[in-house]
Protein backbone atom coordinates (compact mmCIF):
# COMPACT_ATOMS: atom_id res chain seq x y z
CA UNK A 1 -20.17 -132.04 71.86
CA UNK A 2 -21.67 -131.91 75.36
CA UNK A 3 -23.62 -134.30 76.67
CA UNK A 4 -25.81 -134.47 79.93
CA UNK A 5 -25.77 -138.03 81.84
CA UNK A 6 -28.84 -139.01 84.08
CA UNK A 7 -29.61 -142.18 85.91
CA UNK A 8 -31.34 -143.35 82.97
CA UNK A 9 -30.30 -141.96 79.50
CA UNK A 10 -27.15 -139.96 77.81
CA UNK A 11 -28.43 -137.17 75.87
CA UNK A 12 -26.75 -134.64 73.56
CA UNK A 13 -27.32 -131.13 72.61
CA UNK A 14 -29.24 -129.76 69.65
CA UNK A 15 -29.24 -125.82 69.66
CA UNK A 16 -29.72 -123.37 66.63
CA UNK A 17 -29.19 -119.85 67.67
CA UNK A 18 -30.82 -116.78 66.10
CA UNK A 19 -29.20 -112.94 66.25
CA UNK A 20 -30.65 -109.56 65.80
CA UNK A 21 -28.52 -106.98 65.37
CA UNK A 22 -29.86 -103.52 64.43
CA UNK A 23 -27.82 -101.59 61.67
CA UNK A 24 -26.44 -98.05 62.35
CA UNK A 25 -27.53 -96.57 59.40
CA UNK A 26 -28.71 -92.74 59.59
CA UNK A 27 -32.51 -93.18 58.96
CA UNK A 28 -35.22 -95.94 59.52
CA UNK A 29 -35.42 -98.83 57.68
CA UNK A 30 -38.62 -98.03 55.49
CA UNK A 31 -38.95 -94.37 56.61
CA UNK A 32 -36.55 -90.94 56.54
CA UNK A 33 -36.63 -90.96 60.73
CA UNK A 34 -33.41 -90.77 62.15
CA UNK A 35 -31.87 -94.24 63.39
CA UNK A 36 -30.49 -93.16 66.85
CA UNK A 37 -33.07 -95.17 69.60
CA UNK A 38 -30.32 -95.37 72.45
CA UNK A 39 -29.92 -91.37 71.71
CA UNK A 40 -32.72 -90.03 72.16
CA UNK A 41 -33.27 -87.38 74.20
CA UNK A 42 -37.34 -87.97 75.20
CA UNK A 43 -39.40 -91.13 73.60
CA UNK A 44 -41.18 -91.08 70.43
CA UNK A 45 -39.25 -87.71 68.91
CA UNK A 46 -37.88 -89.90 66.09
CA UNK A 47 -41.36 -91.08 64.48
CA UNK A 48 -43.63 -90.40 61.72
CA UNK A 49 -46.60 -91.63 60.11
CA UNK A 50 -45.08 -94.59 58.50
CA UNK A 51 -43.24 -96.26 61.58
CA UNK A 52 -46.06 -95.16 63.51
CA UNK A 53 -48.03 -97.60 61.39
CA UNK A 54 -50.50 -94.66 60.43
CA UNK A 55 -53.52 -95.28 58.03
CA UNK A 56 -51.61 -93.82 54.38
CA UNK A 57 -48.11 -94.09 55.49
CA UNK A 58 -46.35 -95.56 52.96
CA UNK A 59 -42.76 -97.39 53.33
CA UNK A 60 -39.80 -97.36 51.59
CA UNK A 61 -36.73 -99.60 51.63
CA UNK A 62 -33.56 -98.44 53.07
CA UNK A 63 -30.97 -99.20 50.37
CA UNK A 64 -27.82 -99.14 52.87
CA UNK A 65 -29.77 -101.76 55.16
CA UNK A 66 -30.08 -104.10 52.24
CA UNK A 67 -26.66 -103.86 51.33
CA UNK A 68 -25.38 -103.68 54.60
CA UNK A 69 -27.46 -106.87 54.89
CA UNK A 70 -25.60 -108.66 51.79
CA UNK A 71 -22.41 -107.21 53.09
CA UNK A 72 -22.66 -109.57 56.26
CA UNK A 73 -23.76 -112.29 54.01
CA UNK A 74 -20.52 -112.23 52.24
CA UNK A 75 -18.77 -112.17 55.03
CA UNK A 76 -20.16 -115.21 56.64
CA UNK A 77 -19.73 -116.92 53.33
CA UNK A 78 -23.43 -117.36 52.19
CA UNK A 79 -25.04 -116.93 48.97
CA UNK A 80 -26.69 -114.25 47.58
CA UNK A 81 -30.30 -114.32 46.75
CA UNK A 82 -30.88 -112.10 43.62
CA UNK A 83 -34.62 -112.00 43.75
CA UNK A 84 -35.88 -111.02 46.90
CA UNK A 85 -39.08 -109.65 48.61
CA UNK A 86 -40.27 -108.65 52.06
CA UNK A 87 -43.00 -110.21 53.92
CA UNK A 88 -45.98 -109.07 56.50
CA UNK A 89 -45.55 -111.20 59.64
CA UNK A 90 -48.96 -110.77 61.27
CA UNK A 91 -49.23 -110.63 64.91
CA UNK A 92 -50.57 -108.51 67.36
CA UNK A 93 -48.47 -107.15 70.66
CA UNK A 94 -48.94 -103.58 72.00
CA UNK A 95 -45.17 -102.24 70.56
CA UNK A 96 -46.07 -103.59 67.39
CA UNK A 97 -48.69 -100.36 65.73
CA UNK A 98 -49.67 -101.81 62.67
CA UNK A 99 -49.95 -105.38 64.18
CA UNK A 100 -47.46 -106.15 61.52
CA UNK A 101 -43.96 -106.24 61.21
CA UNK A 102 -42.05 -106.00 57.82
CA UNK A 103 -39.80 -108.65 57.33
CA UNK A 104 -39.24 -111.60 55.08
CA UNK A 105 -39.76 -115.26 54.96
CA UNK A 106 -39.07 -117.70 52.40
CA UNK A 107 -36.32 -115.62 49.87
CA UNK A 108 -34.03 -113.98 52.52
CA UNK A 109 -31.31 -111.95 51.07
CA UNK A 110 -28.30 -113.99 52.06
CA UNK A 111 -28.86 -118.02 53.03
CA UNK A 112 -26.33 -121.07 53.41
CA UNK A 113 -23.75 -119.77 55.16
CA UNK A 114 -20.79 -121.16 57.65
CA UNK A 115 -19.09 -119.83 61.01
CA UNK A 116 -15.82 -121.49 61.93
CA UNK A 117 -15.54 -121.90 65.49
CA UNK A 118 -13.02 -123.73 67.52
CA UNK A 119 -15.61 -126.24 68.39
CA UNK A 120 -16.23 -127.00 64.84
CA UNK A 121 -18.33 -125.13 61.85
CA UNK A 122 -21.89 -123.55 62.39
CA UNK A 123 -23.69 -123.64 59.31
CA UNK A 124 -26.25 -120.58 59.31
CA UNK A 125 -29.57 -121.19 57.59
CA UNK A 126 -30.40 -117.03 56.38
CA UNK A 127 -30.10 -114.09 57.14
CA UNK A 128 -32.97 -111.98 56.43
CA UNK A 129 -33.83 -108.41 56.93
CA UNK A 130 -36.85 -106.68 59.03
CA UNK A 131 -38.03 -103.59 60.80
CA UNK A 132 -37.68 -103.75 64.65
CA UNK A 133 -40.36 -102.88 67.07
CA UNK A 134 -41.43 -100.41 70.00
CA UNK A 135 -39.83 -100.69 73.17
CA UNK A 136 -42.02 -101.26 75.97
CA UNK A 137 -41.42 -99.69 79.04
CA UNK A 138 -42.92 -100.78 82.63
CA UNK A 139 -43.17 -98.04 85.21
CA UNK A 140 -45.20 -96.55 88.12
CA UNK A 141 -47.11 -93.55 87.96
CA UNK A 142 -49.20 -92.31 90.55
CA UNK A 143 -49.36 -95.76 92.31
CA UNK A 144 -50.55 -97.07 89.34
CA UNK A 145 -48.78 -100.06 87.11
CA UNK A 146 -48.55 -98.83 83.90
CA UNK A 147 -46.52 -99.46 80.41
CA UNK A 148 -45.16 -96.88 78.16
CA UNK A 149 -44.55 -97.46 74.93
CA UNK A 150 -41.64 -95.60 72.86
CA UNK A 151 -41.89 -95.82 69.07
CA UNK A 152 -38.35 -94.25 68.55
CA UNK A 153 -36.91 -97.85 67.57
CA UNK A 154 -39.75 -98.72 65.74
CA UNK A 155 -38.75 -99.06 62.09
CA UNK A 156 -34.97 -99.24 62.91
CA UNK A 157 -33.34 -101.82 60.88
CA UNK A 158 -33.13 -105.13 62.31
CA UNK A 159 -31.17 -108.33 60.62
CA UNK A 160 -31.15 -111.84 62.37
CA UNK A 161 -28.99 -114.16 61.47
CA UNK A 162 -30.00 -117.97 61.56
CA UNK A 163 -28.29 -121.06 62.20
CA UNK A 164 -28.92 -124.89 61.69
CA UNK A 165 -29.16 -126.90 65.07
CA UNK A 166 -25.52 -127.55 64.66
CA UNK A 167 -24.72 -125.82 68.15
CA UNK A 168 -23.55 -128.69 70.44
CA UNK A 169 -22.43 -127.01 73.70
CA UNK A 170 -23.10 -123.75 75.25
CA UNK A 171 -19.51 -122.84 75.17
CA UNK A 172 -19.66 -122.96 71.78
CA UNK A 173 -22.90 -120.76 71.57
CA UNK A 174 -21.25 -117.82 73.78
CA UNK A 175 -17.73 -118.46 71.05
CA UNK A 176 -20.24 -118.22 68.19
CA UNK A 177 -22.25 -115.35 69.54
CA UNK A 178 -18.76 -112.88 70.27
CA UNK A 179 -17.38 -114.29 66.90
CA UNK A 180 -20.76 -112.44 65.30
CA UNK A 181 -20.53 -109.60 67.13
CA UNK A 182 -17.01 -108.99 66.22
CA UNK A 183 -17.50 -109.19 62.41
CA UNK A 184 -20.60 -107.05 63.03
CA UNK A 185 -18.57 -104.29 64.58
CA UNK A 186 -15.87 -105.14 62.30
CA UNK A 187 -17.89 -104.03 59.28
CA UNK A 188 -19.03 -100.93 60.78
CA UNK A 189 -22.46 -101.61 60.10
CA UNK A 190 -23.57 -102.64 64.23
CA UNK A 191 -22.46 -101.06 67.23
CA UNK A 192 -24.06 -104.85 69.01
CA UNK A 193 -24.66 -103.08 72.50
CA UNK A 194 -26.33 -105.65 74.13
CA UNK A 195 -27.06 -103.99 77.40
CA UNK A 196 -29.22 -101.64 75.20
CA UNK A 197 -30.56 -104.20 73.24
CA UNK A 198 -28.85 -103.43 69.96
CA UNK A 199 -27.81 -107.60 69.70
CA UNK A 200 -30.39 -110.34 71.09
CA UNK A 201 -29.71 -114.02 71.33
CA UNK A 202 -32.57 -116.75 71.06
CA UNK A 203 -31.33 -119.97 71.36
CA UNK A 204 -33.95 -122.95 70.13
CA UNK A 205 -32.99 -126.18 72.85
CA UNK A 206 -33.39 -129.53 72.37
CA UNK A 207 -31.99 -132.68 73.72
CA UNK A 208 -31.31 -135.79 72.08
CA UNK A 209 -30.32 -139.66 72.99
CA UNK A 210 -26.85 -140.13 71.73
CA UNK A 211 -28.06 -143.15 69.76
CA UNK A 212 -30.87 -141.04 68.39
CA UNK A 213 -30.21 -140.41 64.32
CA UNK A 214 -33.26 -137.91 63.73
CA UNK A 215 -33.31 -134.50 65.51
CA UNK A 216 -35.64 -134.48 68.40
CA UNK A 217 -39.71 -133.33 67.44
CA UNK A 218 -39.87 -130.53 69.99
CA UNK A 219 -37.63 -127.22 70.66
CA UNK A 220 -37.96 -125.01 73.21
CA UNK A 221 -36.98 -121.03 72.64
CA UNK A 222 -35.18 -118.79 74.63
CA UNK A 223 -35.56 -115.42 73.95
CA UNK A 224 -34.00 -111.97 74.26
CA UNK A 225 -30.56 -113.03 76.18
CA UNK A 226 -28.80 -109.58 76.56
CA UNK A 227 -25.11 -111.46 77.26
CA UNK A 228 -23.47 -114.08 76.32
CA UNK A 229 -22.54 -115.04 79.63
CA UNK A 230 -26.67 -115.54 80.12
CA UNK A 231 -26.85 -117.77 76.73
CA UNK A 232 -24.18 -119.89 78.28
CA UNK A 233 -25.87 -120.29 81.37
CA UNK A 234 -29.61 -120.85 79.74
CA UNK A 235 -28.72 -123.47 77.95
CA UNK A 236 -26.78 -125.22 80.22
CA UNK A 237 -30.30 -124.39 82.79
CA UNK A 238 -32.14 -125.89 79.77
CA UNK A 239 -30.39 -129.29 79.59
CA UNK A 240 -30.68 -130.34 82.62
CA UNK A 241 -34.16 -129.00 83.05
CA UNK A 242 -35.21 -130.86 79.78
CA UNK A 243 -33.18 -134.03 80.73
CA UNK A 244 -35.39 -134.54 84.05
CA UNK A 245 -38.69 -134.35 81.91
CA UNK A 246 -37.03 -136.63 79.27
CA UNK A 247 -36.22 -139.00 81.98
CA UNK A 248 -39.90 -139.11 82.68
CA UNK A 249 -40.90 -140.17 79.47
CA UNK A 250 -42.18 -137.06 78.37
CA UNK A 251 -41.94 -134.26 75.89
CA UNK A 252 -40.61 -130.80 76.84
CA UNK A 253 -43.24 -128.38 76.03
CA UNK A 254 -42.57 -126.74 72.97
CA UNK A 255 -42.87 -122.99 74.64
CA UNK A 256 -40.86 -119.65 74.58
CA UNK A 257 -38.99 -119.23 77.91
CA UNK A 258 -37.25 -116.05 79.36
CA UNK A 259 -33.98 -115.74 80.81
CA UNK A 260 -34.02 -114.92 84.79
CA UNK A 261 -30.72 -113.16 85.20
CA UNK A 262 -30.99 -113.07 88.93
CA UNK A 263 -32.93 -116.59 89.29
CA UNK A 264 -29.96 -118.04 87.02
CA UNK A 265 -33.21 -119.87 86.05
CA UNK A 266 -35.33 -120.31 82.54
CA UNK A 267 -38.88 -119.59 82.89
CA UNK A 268 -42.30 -119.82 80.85
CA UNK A 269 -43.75 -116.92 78.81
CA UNK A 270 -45.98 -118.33 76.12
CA UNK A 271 -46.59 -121.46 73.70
CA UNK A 272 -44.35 -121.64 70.80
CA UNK A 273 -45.69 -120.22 67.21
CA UNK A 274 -45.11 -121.92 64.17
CA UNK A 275 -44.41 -119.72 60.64
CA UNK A 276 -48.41 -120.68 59.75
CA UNK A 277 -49.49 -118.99 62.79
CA UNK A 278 -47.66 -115.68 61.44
CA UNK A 279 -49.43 -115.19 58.65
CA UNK A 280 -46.95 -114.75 55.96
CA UNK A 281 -47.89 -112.86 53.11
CA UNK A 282 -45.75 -110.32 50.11
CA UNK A 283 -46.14 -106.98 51.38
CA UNK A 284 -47.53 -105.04 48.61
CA UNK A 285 -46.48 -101.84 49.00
CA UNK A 286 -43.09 -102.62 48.62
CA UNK A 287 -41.84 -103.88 44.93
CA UNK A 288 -39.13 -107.25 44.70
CA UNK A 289 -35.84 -106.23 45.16
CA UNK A 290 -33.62 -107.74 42.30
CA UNK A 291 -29.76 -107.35 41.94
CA UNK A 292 -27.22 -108.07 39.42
CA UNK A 293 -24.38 -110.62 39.99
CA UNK A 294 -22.15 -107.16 39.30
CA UNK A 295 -23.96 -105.62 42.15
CA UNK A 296 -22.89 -107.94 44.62
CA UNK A 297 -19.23 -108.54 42.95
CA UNK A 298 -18.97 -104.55 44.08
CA UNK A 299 -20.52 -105.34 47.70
CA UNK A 300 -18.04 -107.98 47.86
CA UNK A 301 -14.80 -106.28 46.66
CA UNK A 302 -15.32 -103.42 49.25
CA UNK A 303 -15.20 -106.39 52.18
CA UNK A 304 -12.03 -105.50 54.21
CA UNK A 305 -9.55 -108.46 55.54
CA UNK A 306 -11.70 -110.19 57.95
CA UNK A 307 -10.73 -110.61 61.79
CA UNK A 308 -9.87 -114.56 61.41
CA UNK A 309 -7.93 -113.88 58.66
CA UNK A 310 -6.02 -111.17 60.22
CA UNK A 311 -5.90 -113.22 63.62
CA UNK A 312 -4.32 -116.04 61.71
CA UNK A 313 -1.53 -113.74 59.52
CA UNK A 314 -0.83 -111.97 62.69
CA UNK A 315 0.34 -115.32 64.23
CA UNK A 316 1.77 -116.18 61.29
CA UNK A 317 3.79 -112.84 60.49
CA UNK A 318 4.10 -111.93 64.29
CA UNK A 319 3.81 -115.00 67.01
CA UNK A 320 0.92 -112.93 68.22
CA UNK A 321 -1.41 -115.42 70.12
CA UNK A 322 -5.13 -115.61 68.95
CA UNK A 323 -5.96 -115.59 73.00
CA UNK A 324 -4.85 -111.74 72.24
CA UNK A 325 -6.11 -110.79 68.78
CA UNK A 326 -9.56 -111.86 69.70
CA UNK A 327 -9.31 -109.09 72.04
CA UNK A 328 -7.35 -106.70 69.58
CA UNK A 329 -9.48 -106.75 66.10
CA UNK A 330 -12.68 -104.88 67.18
CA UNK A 331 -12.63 -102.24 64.53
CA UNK A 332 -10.81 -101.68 61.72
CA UNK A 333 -9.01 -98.47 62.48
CA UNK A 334 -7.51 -99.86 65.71
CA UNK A 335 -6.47 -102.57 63.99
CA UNK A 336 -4.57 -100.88 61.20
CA UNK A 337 -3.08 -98.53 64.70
CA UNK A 338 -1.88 -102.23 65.81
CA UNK A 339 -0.52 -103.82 63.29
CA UNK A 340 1.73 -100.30 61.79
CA UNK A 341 2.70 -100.78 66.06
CA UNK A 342 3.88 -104.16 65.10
CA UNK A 343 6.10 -103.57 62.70
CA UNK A 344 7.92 -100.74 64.79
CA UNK A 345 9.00 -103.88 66.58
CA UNK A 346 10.54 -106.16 63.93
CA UNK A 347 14.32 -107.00 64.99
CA UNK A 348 13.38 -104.83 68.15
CA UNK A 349 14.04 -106.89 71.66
CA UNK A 350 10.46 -106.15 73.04
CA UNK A 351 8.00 -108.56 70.57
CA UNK A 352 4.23 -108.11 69.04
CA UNK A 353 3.07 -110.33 71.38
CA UNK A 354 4.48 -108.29 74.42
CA UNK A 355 2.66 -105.24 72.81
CA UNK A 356 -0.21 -107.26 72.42
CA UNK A 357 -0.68 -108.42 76.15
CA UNK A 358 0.46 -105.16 77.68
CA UNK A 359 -2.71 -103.34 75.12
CA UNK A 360 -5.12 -106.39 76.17
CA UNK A 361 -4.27 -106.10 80.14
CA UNK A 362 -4.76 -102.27 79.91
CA UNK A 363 -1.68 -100.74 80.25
CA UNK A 364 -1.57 -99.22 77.13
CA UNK A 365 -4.58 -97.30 76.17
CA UNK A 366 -4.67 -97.18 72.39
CA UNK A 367 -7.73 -94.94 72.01
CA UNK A 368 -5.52 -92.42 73.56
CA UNK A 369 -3.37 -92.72 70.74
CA UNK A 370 -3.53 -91.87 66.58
CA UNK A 371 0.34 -92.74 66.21
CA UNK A 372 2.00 -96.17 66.39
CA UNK A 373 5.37 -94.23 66.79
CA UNK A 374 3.59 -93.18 70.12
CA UNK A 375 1.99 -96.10 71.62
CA UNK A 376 5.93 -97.72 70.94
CA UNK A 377 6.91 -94.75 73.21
CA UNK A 378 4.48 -95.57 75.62
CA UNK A 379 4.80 -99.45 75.61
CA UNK A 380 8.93 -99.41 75.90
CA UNK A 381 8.50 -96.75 79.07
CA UNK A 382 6.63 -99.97 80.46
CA UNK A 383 10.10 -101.63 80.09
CA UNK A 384 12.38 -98.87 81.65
CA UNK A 385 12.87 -100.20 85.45
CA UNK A 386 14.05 -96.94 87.29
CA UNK A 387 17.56 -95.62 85.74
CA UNK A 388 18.59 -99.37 84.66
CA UNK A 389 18.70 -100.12 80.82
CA UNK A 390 16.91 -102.55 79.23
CA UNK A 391 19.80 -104.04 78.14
CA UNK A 392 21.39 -104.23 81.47
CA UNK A 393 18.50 -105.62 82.80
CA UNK A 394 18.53 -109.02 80.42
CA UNK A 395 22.26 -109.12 81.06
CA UNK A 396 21.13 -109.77 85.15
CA UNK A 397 18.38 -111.90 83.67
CA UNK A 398 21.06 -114.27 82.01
CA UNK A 399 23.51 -114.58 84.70
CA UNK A 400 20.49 -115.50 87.20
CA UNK A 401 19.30 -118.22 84.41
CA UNK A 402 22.90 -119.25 83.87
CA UNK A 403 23.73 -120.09 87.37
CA UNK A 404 20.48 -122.05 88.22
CA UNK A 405 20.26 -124.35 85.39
CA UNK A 406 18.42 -126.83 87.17
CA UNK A 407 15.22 -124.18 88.22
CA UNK A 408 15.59 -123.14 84.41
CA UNK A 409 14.88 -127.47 84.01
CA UNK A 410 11.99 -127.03 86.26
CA UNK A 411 10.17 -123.89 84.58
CA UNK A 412 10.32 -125.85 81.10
CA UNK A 413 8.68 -128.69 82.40
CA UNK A 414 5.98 -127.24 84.06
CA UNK A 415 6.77 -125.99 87.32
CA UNK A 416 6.28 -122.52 86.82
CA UNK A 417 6.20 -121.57 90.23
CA UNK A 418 10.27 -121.11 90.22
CA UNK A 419 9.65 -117.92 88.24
CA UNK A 420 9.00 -116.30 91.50
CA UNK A 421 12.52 -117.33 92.51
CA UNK A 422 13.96 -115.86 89.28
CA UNK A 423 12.56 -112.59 89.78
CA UNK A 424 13.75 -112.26 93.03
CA UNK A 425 17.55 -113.41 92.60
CA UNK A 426 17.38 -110.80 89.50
CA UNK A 427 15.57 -107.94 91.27
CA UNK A 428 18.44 -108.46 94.14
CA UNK A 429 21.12 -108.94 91.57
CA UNK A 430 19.91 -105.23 89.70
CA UNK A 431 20.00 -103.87 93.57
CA UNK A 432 17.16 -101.49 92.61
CA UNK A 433 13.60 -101.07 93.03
CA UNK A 434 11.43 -102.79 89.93
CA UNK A 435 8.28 -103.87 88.70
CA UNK A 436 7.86 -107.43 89.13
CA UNK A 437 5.38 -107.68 86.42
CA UNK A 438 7.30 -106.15 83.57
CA UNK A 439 10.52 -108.04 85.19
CA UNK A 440 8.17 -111.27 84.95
CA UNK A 441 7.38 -110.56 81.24
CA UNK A 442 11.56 -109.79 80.59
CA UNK A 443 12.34 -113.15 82.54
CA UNK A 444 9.67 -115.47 80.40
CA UNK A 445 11.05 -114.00 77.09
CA UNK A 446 14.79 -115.29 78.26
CA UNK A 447 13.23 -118.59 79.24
CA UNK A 448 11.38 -118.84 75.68
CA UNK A 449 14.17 -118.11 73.82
């Protein structure tokens, strides 16, 4: 939990986060466009009557959205609405053509879900489904300020993901937003490019006295962070910014703030709506969507092994720390590369967790490779210092150890600063040029042993 101290009060964090990702599915969400915004080669090629908002245009549901949708449900451990519905939210803004978006408001398709974070669980609230907007783009033509709008994300399906204000430090709302994005990308079903704006963060902030048993009767909003660097840093703005105004005896202005990347600064873009001002209403040109418990029992069974379960077996099967496999599981097929890679190297010298670091630090280059056989190749070349053998190598390792038991004392209780010695004695006792590095990494497996 972090807290914020000021001359007069203690207060505590309150923060619910909320995350759009758009899908990667081939067409629109409730028209046959093609899904590929960031590809485009000109603006509004990929458009058509209906995500136009044109008078007639019709819309209909994108079934891989919805079960894409349920898909990330599962995995985030919430249940499954059978009855759903999409909603109108009514509001008008120049990238938004039918001054409506299609979304949905009080039957999501997943709700009451959980994220396990090492700061503790996150309970999310719902994850709903909804058709994204224009993009607006500010230019200037002929001297002129002007905005363009392009309509080639409009319609492209767009799910946010909701949690409860159980977010209690901005460390852990940069852990929870990469632990999203993984299993997004994990699925296959969001690329999350946030420098496009395929992911967005909006964090609601609040601060409470530690003593204070109800949750605080204001919340300010944050919207579109493109980083999670920037939601770490806007909240942390936030707290102390709200504390001062606290401190006053005063209520933080319930408002939507933007993120100043270059300010490192929050700063005020409108009053807050509430879900009245909206507008809510069944659209009616789309029927309920109703499933069968047998229709999710299939979405489920087709859920791979998830990357904290695989994080966890890989430590368990292969002393591989999470630090690395964090790093490691982004996609399924180069996790499936990794793991056959690990098992090259059971009762082999080198260990998974060597193979691990060397992939994580960039000195292997595993979308180079399709063969585990090869990036073994590649990763015990790392190893081979000049004509010396490996073997040969650990034997100078041991006699260096062996004869300076008291710096081998030292290392194991902390002072790890002798392992500079260590590498030079051995690098003087193999008489030949070698990498200090990979001698380092040789050295540290001895002293672990």
């Amino acid at each position: 939990m972090k807290t914020i101290k000021t001359n007069k009060n203690e207060y505590q964090l309150i923060c619910g986060i909320e995350i759009h990702a758009e899908l990667k599915t081939d067409s629109k969400m409730f028209c046959g466009c093609k899904n590929d915004p960031f590809g485009a080669k000109e603006p509004n090629i990929y458009t058509c009557p209906v995500c136009l908002g044109m008078p007639g245009g019709l819309p209909t549901a994108n079934k891989k959205a919805i079960e894409w949708t349920i898909k990330v449900g599962l995995a985030l451990k919430c249940k499954i609405n059978l009855f759903s519905k999409f909603d109108r939210k009514n509001y008008f803004y120049p990238d938004l053509p039918k001054a409506y978006q299609i979304s949905q408001y009080d039957i999501p398709f997943c709700f009451d879900g959980v994220l396990e974070t090492s700061y503790g669980p996150v309970k999310i609230t719902r994850i709903h489904l909804e058709e994204d907007t224009g993009k607006l783009l500010h230019k200037v033509i002929n001297g002129k300020k002007v905005s363009l709008i392009d309509f080639n994300r409009s319609g492209v399906p767009l799910i946010e993901i909701v949690t409860e204000p159980e977010i209690y430090s901005p460390e852990q709302a940069k852990e929870y937003g990469k632990k999203i994005r993984q299993i997004l990308r994990y699925l296959e079903v969001a690329d999350c490019d946030m420098d496009q704006g395929g992911m967005r963060l909006e964090a609601n902030i609040s601060l409470a006295k530690i003593d204070q048993e109800n949750l605080p009767n204001y919340k300010v909003e944050v919207k579109n962070i493109n980083s999670f660097k920037f939601a770490e840093q806007a909240i942390s703005f936030e707290m102390i910014r709200q504390a001062k105004i606290l401190d006053n005896d005063e209520i933080p202005v319930q408002e939507t703030r933007g993120w100043d990347s270059n300010k490192s600064m929050t700063f005020s873009q409108r009053s807050k709506e509430d879900a009245e001002d909206y507008r809510y209403f069944p659209d009616p040109d789309l029927p309920p969507i109703r499933f069968s418990r047998e229709n999710v029992d299939f979405i489920e069974q087709s859920l791979p092994e998830l990357p904290a379960n695989i994080a966890s077996r890989w430590f368990e099967e292969y002393k591989v720390e999470e630090r690395y496999s964090a790093q490691l599981i982004t996609d399924i097929q180069s996790a499936n590369l990794i793991e056959e890679s690990f098992n090259l190297l059971i009762n082999d010298s080198l260990t998974p967790n060597q193979l691990a670091s060397a992939i994580v630090n960039k000195k292997i280059d595993i979308s180079r490779e399709n063969k585990a056989s090869n990036i073994i190749t590649t990763f015990k070349s790392l190893f081979q210092l000049d004509d010396v053998s490996q073997d040969e190598i650990l034997k100078k390792i041991n006699i260096v150890l062996s004869q300076n038991s008291d710096a081998v004392k030292k290392f194991q209780t902390g002072e790890t600063k002798v392992l500079g010695f260590f590498i030079g004695q051995t690098a003087r006792l193999i008489g030949k040029k070698v990498d200090a590095n990979l001698l380092s990494t040789l050295i540290i497996q001895e002293l672990n042993k």
